[in-house]
C-alpha atoms as a PDB file:
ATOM      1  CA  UNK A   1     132.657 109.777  59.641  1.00  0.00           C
ATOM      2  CA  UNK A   2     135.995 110.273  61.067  1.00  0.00           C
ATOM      3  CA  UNK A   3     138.999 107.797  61.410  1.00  0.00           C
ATOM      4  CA  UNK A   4     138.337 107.745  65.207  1.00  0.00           C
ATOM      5  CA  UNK A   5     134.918 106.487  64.238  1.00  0.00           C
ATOM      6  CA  UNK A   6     135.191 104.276  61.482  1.00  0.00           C
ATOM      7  CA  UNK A   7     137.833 102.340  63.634  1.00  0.00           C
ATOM      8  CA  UNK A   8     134.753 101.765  66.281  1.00  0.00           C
ATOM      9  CA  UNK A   9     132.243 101.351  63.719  1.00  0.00           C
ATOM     10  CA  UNK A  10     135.001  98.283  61.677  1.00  0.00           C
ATOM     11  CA  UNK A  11     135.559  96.746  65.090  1.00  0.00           C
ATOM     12  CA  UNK A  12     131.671  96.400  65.469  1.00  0.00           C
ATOM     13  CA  UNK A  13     131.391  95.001  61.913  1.00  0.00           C
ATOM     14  CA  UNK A  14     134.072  92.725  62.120  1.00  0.00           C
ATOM     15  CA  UNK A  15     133.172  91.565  65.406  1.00  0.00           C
ATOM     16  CA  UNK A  16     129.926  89.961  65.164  1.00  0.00           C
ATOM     17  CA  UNK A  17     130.434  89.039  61.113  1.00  0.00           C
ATOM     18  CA  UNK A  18     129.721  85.240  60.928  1.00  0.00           C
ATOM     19  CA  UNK A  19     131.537  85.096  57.624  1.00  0.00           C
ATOM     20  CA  UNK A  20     134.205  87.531  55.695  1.00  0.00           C
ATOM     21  CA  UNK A  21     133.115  90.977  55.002  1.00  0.00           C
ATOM     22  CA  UNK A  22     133.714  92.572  51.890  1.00  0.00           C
ATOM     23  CA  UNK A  23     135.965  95.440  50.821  1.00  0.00           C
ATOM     24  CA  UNK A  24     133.057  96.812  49.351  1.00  0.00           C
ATOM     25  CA  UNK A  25     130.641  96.187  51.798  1.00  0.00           C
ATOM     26  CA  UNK A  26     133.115  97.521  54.238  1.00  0.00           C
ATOM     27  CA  UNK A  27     133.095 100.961  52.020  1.00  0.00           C
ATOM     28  CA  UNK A  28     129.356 101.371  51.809  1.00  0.00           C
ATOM     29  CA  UNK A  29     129.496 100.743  55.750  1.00  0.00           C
ATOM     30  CA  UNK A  30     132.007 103.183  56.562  1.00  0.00           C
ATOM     31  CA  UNK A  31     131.424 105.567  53.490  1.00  0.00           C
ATOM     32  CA  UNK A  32     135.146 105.642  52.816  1.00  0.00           C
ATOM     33  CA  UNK A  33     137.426 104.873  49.792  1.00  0.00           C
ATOM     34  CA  UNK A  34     139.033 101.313  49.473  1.00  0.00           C
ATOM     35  CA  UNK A  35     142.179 102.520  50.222  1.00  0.00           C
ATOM     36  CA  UNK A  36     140.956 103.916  53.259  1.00  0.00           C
ATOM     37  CA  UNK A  37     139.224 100.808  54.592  1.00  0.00           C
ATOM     38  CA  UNK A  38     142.494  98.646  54.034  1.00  0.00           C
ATOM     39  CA  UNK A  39     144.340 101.357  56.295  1.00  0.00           C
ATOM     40  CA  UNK A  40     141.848 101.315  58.498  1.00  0.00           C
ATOM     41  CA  UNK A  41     141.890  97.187  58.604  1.00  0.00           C
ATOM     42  CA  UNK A  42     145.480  97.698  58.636  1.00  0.00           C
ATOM     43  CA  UNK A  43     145.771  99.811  62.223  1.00  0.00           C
ATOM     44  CA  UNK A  44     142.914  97.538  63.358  1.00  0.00           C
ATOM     45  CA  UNK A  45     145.239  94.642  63.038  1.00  0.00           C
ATOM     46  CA  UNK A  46     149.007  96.328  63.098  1.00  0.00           C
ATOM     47  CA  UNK A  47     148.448  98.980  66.003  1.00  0.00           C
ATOM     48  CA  UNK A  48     145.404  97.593  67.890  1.00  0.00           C
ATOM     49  CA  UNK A  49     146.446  93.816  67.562  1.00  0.00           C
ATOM     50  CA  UNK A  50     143.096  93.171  66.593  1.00  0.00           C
ATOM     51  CA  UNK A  51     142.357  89.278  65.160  1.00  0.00           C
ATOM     52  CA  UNK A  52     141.737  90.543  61.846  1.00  0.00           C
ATOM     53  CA  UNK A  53     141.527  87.267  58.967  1.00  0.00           C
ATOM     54  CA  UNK A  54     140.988  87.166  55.779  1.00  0.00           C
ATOM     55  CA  UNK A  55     142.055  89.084  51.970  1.00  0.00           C
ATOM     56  CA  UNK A  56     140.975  91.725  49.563  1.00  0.00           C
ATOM     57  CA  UNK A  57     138.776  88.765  47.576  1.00  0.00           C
ATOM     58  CA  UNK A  58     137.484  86.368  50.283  1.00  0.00           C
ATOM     59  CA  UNK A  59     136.651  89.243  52.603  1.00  0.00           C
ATOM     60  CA  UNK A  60     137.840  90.035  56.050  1.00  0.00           C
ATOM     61  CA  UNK A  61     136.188  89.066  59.712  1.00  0.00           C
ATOM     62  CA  UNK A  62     137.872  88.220  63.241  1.00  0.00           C
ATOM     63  CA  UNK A  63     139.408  84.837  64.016  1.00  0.00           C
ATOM     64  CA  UNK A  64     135.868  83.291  65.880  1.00  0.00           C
ATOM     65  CA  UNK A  65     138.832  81.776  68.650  1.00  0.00           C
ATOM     66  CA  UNK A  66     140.299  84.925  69.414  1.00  0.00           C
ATOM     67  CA  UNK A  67     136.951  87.687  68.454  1.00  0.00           C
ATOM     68  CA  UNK A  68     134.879  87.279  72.210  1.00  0.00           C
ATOM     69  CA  UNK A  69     138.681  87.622  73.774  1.00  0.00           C
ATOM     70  CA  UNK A  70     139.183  90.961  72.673  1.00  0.00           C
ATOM     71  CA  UNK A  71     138.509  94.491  72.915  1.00  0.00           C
ATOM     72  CA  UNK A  72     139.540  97.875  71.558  1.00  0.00           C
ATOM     73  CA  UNK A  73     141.652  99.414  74.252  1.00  0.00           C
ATOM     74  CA  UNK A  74     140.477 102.165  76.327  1.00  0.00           C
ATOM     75  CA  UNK A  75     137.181 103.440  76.097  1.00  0.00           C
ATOM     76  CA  UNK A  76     136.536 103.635  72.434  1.00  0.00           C
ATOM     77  CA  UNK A  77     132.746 105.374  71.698  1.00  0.00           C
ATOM     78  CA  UNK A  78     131.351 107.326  68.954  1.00  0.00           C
ATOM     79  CA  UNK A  79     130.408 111.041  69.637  1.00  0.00           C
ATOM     80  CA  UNK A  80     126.717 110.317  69.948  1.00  0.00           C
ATOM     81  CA  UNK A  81     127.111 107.875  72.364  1.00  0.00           C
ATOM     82  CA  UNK A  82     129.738 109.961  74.189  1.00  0.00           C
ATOM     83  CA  UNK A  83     127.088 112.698  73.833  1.00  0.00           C
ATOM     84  CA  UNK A  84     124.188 110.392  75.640  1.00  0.00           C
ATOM     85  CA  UNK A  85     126.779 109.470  78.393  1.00  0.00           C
ATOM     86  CA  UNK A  86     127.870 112.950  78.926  1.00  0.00           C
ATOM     87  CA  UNK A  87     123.805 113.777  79.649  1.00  0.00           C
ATOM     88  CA  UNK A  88     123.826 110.648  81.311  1.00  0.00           C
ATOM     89  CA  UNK A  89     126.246 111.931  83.969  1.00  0.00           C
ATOM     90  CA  UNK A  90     125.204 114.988  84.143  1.00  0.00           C
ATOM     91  CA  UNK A  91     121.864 113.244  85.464  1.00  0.00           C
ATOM     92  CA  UNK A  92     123.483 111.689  87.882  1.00  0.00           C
ATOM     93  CA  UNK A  93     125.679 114.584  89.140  1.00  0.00           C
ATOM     94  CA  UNK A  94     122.436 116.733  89.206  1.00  0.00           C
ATOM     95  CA  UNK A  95     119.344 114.924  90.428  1.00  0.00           C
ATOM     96  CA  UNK A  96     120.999 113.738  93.764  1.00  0.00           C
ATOM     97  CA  UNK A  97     121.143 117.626  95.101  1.00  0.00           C
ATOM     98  CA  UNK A  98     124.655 117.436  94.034  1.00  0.00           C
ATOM     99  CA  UNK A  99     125.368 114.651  96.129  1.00  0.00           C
ATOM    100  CA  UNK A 100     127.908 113.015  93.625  1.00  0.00           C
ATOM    101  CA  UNK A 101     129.187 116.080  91.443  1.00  0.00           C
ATOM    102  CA  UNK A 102     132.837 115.603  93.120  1.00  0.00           C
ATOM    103  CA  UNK A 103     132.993 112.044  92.373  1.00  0.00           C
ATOM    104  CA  UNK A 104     131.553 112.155  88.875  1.00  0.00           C
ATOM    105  CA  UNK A 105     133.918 115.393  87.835  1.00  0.00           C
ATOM    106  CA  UNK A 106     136.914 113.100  86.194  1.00  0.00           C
ATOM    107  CA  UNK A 107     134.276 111.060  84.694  1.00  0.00           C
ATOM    108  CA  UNK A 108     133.288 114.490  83.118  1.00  0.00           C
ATOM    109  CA  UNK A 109     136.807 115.769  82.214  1.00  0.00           C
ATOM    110  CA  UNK A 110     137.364 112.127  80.596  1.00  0.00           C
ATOM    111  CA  UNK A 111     134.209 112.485  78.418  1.00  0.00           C
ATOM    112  CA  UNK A 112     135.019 115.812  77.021  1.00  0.00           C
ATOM    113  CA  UNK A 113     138.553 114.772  76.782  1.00  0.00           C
ATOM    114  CA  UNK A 114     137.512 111.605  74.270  1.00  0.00           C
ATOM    115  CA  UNK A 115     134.905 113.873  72.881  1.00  0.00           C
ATOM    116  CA  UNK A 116     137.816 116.309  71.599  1.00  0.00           C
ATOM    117  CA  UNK A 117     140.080 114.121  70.188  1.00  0.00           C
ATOM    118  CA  UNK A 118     138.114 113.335  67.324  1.00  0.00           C
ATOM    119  CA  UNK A 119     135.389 116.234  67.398  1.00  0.00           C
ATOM    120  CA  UNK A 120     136.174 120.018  67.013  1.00  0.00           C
ATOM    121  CA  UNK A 121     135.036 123.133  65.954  1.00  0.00           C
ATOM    122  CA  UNK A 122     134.868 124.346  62.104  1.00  0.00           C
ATOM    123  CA  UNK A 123     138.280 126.459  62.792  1.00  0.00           C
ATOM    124  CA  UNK A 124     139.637 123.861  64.228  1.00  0.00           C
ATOM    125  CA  UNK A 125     140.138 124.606  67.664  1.00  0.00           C
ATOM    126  CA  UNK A 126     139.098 122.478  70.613  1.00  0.00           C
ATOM    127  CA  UNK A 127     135.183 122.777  71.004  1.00  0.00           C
ATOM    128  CA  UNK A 128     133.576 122.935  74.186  1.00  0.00           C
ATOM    129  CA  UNK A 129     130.780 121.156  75.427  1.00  0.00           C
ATOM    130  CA  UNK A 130     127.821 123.124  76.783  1.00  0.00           C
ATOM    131  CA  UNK A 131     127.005 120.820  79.626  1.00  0.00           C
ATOM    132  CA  UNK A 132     124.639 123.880  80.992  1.00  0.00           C
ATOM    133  CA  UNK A 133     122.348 123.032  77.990  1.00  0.00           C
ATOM    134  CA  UNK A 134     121.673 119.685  79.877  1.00  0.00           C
ATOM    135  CA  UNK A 135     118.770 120.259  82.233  1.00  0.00           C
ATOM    136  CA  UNK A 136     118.225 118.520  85.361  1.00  0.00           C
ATOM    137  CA  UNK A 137     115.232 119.776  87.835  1.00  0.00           C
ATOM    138  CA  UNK A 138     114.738 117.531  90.586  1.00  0.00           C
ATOM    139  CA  UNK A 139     111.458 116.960  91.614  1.00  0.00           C
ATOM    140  CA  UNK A 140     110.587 116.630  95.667  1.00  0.00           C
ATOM    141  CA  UNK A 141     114.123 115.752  96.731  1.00  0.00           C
ATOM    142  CA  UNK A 142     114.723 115.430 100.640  1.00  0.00           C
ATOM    143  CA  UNK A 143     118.417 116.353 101.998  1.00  0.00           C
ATOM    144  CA  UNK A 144     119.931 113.666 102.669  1.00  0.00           C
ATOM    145  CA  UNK A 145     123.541 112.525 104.302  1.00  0.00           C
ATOM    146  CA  UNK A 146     126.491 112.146 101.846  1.00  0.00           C
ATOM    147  CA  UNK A 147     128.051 109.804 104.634  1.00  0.00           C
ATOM    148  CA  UNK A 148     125.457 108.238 105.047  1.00  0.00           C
ATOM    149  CA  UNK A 149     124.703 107.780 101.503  1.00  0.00           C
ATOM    150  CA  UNK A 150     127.839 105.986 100.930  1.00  0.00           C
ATOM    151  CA  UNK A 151     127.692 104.074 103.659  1.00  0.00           C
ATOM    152  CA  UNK A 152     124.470 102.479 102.942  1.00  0.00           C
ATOM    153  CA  UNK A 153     125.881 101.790  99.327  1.00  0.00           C
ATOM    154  CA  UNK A 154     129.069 100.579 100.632  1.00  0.00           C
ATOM    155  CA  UNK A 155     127.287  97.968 102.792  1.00  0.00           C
ATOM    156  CA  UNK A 156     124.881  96.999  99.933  1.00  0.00           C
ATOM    157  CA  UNK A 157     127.651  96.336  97.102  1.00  0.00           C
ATOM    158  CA  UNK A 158     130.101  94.882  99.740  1.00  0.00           C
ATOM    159  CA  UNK A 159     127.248  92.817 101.618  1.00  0.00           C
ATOM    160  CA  UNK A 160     128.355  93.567 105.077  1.00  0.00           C
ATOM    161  CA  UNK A 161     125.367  93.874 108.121  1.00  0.00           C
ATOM    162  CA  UNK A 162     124.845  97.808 108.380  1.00  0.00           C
ATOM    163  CA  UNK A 163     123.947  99.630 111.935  1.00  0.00           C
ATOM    164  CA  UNK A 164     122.597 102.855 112.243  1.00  0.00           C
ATOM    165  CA  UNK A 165     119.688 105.492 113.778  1.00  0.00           C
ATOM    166  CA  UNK A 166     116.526 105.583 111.819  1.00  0.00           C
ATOM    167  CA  UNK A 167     113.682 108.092 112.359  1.00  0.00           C
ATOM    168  CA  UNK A 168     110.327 106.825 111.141  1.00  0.00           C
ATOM    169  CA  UNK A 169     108.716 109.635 109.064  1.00  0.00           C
ATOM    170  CA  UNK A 170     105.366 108.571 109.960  1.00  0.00           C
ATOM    171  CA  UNK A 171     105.808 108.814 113.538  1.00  0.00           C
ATOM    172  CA  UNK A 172     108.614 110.153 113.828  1.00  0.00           C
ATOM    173  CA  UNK A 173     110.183 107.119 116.136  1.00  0.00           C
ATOM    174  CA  UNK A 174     113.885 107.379 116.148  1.00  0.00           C
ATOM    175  CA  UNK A 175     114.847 103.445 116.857  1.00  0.00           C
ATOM    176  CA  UNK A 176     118.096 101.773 116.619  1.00  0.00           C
ATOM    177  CA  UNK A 177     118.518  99.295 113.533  1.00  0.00           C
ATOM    178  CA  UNK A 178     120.726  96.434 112.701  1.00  0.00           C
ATOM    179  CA  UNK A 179     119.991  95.161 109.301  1.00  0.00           C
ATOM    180  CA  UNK A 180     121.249  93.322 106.040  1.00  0.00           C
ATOM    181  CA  UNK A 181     121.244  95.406 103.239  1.00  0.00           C
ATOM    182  CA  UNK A 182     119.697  93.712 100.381  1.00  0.00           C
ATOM    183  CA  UNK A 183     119.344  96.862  97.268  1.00  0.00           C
ATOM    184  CA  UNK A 184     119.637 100.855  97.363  1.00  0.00           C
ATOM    185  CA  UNK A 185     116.635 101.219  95.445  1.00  0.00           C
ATOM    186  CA  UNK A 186     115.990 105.213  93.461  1.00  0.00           C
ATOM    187  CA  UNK A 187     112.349 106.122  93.362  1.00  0.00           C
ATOM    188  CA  UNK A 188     110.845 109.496  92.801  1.00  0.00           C
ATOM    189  CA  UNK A 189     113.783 111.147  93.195  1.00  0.00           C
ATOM    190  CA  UNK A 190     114.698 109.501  96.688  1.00  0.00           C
ATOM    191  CA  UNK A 191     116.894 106.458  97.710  1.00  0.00           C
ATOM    192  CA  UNK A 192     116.041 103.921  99.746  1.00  0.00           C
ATOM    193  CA  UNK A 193     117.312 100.683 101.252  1.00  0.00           C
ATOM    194  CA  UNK A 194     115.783  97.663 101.148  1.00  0.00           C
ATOM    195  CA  UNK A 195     117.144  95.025 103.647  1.00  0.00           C
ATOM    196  CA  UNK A 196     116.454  92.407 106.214  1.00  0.00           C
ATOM    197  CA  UNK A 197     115.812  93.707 109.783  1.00  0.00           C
ATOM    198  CA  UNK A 198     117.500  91.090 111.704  1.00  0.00           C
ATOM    199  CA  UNK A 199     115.421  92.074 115.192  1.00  0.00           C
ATOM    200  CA  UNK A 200     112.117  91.991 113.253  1.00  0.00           C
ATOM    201  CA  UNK A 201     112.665  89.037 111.153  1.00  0.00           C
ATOM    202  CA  UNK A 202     111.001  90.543 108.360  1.00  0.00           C
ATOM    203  CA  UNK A 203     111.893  92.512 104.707  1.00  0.00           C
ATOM    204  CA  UNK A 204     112.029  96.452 105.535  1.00  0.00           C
ATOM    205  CA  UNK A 205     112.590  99.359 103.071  1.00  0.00           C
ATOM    206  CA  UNK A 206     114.248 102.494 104.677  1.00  0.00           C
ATOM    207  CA  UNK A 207     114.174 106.077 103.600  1.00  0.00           C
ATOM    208  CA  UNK A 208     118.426 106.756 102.826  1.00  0.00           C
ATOM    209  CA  UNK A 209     117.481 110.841 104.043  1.00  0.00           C
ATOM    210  CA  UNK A 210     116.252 109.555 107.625  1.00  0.00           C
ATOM    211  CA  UNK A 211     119.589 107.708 108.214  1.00  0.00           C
ATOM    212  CA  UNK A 212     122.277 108.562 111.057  1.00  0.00           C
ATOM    213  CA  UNK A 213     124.983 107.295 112.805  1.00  0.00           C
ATOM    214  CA  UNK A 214     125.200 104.666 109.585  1.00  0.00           C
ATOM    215  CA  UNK A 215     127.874 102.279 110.650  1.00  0.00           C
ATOM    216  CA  UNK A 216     129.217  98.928 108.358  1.00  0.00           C
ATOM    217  CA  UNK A 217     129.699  95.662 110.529  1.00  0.00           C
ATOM    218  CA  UNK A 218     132.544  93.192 110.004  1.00  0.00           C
ATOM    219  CA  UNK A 219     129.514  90.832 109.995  1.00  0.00           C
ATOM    220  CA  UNK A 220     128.095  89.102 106.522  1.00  0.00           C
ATOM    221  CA  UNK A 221     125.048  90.486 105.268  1.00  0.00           C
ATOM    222  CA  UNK A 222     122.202  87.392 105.113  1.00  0.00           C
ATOM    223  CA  UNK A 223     121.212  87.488 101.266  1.00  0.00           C
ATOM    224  CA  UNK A 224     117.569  87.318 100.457  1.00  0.00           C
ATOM    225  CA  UNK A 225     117.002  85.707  97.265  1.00  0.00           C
ATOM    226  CA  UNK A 226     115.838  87.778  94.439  1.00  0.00           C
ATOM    227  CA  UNK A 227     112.429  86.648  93.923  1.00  0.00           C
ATOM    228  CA  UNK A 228     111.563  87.012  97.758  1.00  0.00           C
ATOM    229  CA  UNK A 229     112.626  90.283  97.322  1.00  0.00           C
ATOM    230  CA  UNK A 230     110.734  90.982  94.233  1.00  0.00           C
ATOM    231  CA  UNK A 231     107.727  89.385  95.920  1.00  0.00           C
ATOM    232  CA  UNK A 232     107.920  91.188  98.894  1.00  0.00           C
ATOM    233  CA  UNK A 233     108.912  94.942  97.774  1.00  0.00           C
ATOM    234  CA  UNK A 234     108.337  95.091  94.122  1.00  0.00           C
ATOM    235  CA  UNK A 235     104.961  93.332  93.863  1.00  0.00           C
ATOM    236  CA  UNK A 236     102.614  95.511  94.659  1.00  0.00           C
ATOM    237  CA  UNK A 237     101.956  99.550  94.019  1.00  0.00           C
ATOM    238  CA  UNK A 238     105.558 101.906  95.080  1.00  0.00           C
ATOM    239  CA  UNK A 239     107.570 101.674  97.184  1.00  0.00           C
ATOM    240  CA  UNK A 240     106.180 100.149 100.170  1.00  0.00           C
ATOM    241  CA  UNK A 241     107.015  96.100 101.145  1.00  0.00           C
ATOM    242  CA  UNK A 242     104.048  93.901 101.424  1.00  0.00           C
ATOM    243  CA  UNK A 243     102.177  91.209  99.105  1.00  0.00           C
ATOM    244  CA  UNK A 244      99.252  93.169  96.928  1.00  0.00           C
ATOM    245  CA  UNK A 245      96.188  93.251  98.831  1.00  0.00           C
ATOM    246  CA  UNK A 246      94.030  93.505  95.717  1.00  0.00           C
ATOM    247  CA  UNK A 247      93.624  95.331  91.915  1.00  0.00           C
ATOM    248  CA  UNK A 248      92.344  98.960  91.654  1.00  0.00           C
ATOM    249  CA  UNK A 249      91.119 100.080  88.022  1.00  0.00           C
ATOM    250  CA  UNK A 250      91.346 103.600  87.737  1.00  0.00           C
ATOM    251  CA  UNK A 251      89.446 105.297  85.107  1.00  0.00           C
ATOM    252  CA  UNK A 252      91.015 108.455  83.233  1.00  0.00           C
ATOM    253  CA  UNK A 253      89.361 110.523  80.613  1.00  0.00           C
ATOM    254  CA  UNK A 254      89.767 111.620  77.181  1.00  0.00           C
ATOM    255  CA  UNK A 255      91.772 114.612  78.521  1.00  0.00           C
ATOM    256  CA  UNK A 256      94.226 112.553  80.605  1.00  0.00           C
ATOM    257  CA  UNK A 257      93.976 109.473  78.483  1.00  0.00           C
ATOM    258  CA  UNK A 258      96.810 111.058  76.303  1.00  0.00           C
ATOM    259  CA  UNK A 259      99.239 111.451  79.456  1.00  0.00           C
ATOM    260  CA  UNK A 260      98.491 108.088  81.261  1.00  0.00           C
ATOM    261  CA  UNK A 261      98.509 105.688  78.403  1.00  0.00           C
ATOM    262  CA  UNK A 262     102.419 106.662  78.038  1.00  0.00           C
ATOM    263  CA  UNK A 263     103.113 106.227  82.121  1.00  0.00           C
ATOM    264  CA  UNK A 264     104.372 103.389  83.663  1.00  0.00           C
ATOM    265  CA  UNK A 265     102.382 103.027  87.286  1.00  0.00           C
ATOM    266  CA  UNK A 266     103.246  99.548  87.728  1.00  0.00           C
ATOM    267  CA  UNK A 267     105.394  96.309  85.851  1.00  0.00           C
ATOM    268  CA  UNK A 268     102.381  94.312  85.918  1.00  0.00           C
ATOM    269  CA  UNK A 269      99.884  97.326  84.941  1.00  0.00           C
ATOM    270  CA  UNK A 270      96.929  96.583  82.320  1.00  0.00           C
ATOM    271  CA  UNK A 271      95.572  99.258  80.516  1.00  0.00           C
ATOM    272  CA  UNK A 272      92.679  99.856  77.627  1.00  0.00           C
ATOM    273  CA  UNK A 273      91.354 102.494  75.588  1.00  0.00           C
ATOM    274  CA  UNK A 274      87.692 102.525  75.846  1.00  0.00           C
ATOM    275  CA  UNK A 275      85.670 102.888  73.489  1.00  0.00           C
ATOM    276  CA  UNK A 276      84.298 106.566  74.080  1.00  0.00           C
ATOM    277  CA  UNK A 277      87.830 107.705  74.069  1.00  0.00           C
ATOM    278  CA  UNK A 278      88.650 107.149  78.297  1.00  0.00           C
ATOM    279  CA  UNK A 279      91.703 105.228  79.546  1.00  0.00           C
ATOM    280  CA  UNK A 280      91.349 102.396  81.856  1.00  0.00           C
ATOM    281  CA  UNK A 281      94.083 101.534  84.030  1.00  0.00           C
ATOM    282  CA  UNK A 282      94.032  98.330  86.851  1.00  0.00           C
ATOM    283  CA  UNK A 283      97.522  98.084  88.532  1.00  0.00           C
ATOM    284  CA  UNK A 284      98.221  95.898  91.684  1.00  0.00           C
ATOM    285  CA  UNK A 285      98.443  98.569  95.105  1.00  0.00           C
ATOM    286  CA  UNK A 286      99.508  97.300  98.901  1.00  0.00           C
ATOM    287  CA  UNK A 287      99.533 101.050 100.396  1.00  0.00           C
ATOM    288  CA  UNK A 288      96.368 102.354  99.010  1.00  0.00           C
ATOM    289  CA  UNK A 289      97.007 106.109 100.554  1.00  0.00           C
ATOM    290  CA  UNK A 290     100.330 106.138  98.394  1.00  0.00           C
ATOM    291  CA  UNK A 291      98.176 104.863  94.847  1.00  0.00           C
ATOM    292  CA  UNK A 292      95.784 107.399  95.795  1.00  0.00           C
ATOM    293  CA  UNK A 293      97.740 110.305  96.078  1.00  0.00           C
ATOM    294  CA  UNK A 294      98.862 109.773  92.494  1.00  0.00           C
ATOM    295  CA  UNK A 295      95.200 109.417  91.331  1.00  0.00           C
ATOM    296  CA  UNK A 296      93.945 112.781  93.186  1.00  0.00           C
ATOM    297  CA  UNK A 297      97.143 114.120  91.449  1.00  0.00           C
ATOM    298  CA  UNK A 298      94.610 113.859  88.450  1.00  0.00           C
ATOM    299  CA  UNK A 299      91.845 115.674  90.284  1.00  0.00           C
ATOM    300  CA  UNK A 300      88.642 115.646  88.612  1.00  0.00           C
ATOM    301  CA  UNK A 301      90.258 113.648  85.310  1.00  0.00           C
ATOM    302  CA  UNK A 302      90.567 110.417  87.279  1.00  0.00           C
ATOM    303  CA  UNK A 303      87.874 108.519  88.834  1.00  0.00           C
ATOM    304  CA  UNK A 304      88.417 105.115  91.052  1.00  0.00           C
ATOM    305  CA  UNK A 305      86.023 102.705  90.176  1.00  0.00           C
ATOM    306  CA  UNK A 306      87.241  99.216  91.859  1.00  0.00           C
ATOM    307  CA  UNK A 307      87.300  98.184  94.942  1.00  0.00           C
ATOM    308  CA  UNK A 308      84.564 100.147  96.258  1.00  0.00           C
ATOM    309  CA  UNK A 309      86.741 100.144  99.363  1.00  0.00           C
ATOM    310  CA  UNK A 310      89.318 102.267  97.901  1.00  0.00           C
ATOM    311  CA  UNK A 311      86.489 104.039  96.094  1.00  0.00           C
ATOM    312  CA  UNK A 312      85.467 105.130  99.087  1.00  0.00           C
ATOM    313  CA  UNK A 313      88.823 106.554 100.523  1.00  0.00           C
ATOM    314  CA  UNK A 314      89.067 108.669  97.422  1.00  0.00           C
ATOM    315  CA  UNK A 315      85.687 110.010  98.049  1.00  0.00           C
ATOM    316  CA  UNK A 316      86.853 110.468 101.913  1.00  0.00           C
ATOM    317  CA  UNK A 317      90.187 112.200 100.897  1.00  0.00           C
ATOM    318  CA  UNK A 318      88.476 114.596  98.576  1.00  0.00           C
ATOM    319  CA  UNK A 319      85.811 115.274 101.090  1.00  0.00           C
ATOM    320  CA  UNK A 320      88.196 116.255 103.451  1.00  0.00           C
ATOM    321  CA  UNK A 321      90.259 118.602 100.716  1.00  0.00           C
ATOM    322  CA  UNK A 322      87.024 120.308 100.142  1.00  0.00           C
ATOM    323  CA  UNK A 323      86.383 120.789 103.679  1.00  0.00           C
ATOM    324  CA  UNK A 324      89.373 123.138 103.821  1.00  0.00           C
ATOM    325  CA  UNK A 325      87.542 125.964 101.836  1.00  0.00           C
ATOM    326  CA  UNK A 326      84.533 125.904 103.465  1.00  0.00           C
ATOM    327  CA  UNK A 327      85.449 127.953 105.963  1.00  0.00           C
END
């Protein structure tokens, strides 16, 4: 552990320590000498005007009056949690087609930078960081507007009414919308906006990628409390608003058991391992053609067993699929 390091790690110690810590402790923590750990408490205090209290017999901890008060300067991290938030970014930067690589860049530069003053190579020169060994495929993105994008965000974060152009996928209805932005909400690799369509009265989530002409209002956005909007848009199956019209139990087996017992479908999901080695899942749906294209994803390893209603628009679906090569 380096100096840059134990510094991070003492401040951590010291911080939450209900009572003195020992030198020794303090060594077996930081696996230095004791000389080293009073230099270290010594910058800590001296340098970094930390609230360090106490001696080499009692022990040493922060003043409790001054510890929640204060903070190491900068952005002080160890390399492995510089290393997660430099894969962290470079998620971010990658999965939205690119759509924030300019604005994340510095955050970048200032990563590597911090990640170089206390890491290098065994010569001793600078190391760099192969970002290009972090891996980002995106999976069904749609293009979407940059302007627009930040536009919509904009409105959400500074709760202003939003105008703009949408184009219903569906139907492909271009209308004119005047909303209050409520949450830009990521799902399956897409954004969306959930807000309050002030001509309809009524909760509405919005595709970000069919967008145009977005345009912030002067006007206050009307806030919808969260659990309304957790009632209304996150209570049943995806993405789609609406209460849950009813409970689907999904059967998987043996085979695809061993995938779907790690997934997360739904926050209020219930699942079982059966007996003969099957997985039983039963999650709460409100657009049942959206649950069941992620059952027929399955094909012939899933099976939809309640409601017989949806049962029977599985059995329609496939029907249909297997129509196409019978010709």
């Amino acid at each position: 552990m380096d100096r840059y390091e134990r510094i991070i790690a003492l401040h951590r110690i010291l911080r939450v320590a209900r009572y003195p810590v020992t030198v020794p402790r303090l060594q077996d923590e930081l696996g230095c000498s004791r000389a080293t750990v009073y230099r270290d408490l010594a910058f800590l205090r001296d340098a970094l005007m930390a609230p360090v209290i106490g001696d080499g017999e009692a022990g040493f901890r922060y003043d409790p009056d001054e510890a929640n008060r204060f903070e190491l300067p900068g952005l002080w991290l160890n390399s492995e949690e510089l290393h997660a938030l430099l894969a962290a970014q470079q998620l971010l930067a990658r999965s939205g087609g690119g759509l924030l690589s300019s604005a994340l860049a510095p955050l970048q530069q200032r990563i590597e930078k911090l990640l170089d003053e206390h890491s290098h190579a065994r010569d001793g020169a600078p190391k760099r960081w192969p970002v290009e060994r972090v891996r980002v495929i995106p999976h069904r993105t749609r293009r979407m507007d940059e302007a627009a994008f930040r536009i919509v965000c904009s409105a959400v974060l500074e709760r202003c009414q939003l105008a703009f152009e949408y184009r219903a996928r569906s139907t492909g209805e271009k209308t004119r919308r005047t909303v209050s932005p409520q949450r830009i909400t990521h799902y399956r690799d897409n954004w969306y906006l959930d807000a309050w369509d002030n001509e309809r009265e009524a909760l509405r989530s919005f595709s970000v990628d069919r967008i145009s002409g977005a345009r912030m209002l002067d006007e206050v956005a009307r806030d919808i409390d969260e659990a309304t909007l957790n009632e209304h848009l996150a209570g049943s199956y995806g993405i789609f608003s609406g209460a849950p019209k009813g409970w689907a139990t999904i059967v998987f087996n043996e085979r695809a058991a061993r995938w779907v017992a790690d997934e997360q479908w739904h926050s209020q999901q219930q699942g079982r391992h059966l007996p003969d080695g099957r997985y039983e899942l039963k999650v709460p749906y409100s657009n049942a053609r959206e649950l069941l294209m992620d059952v027929l994803h399955y094909g012939a390893d899933a099976e939809v067993v309640e409601p017989a209603s949806l049962r029977e628009q599985a059995r329609a679906l496939l029907q249909l699929a297997l129509s196409n090569y019978e010709r």
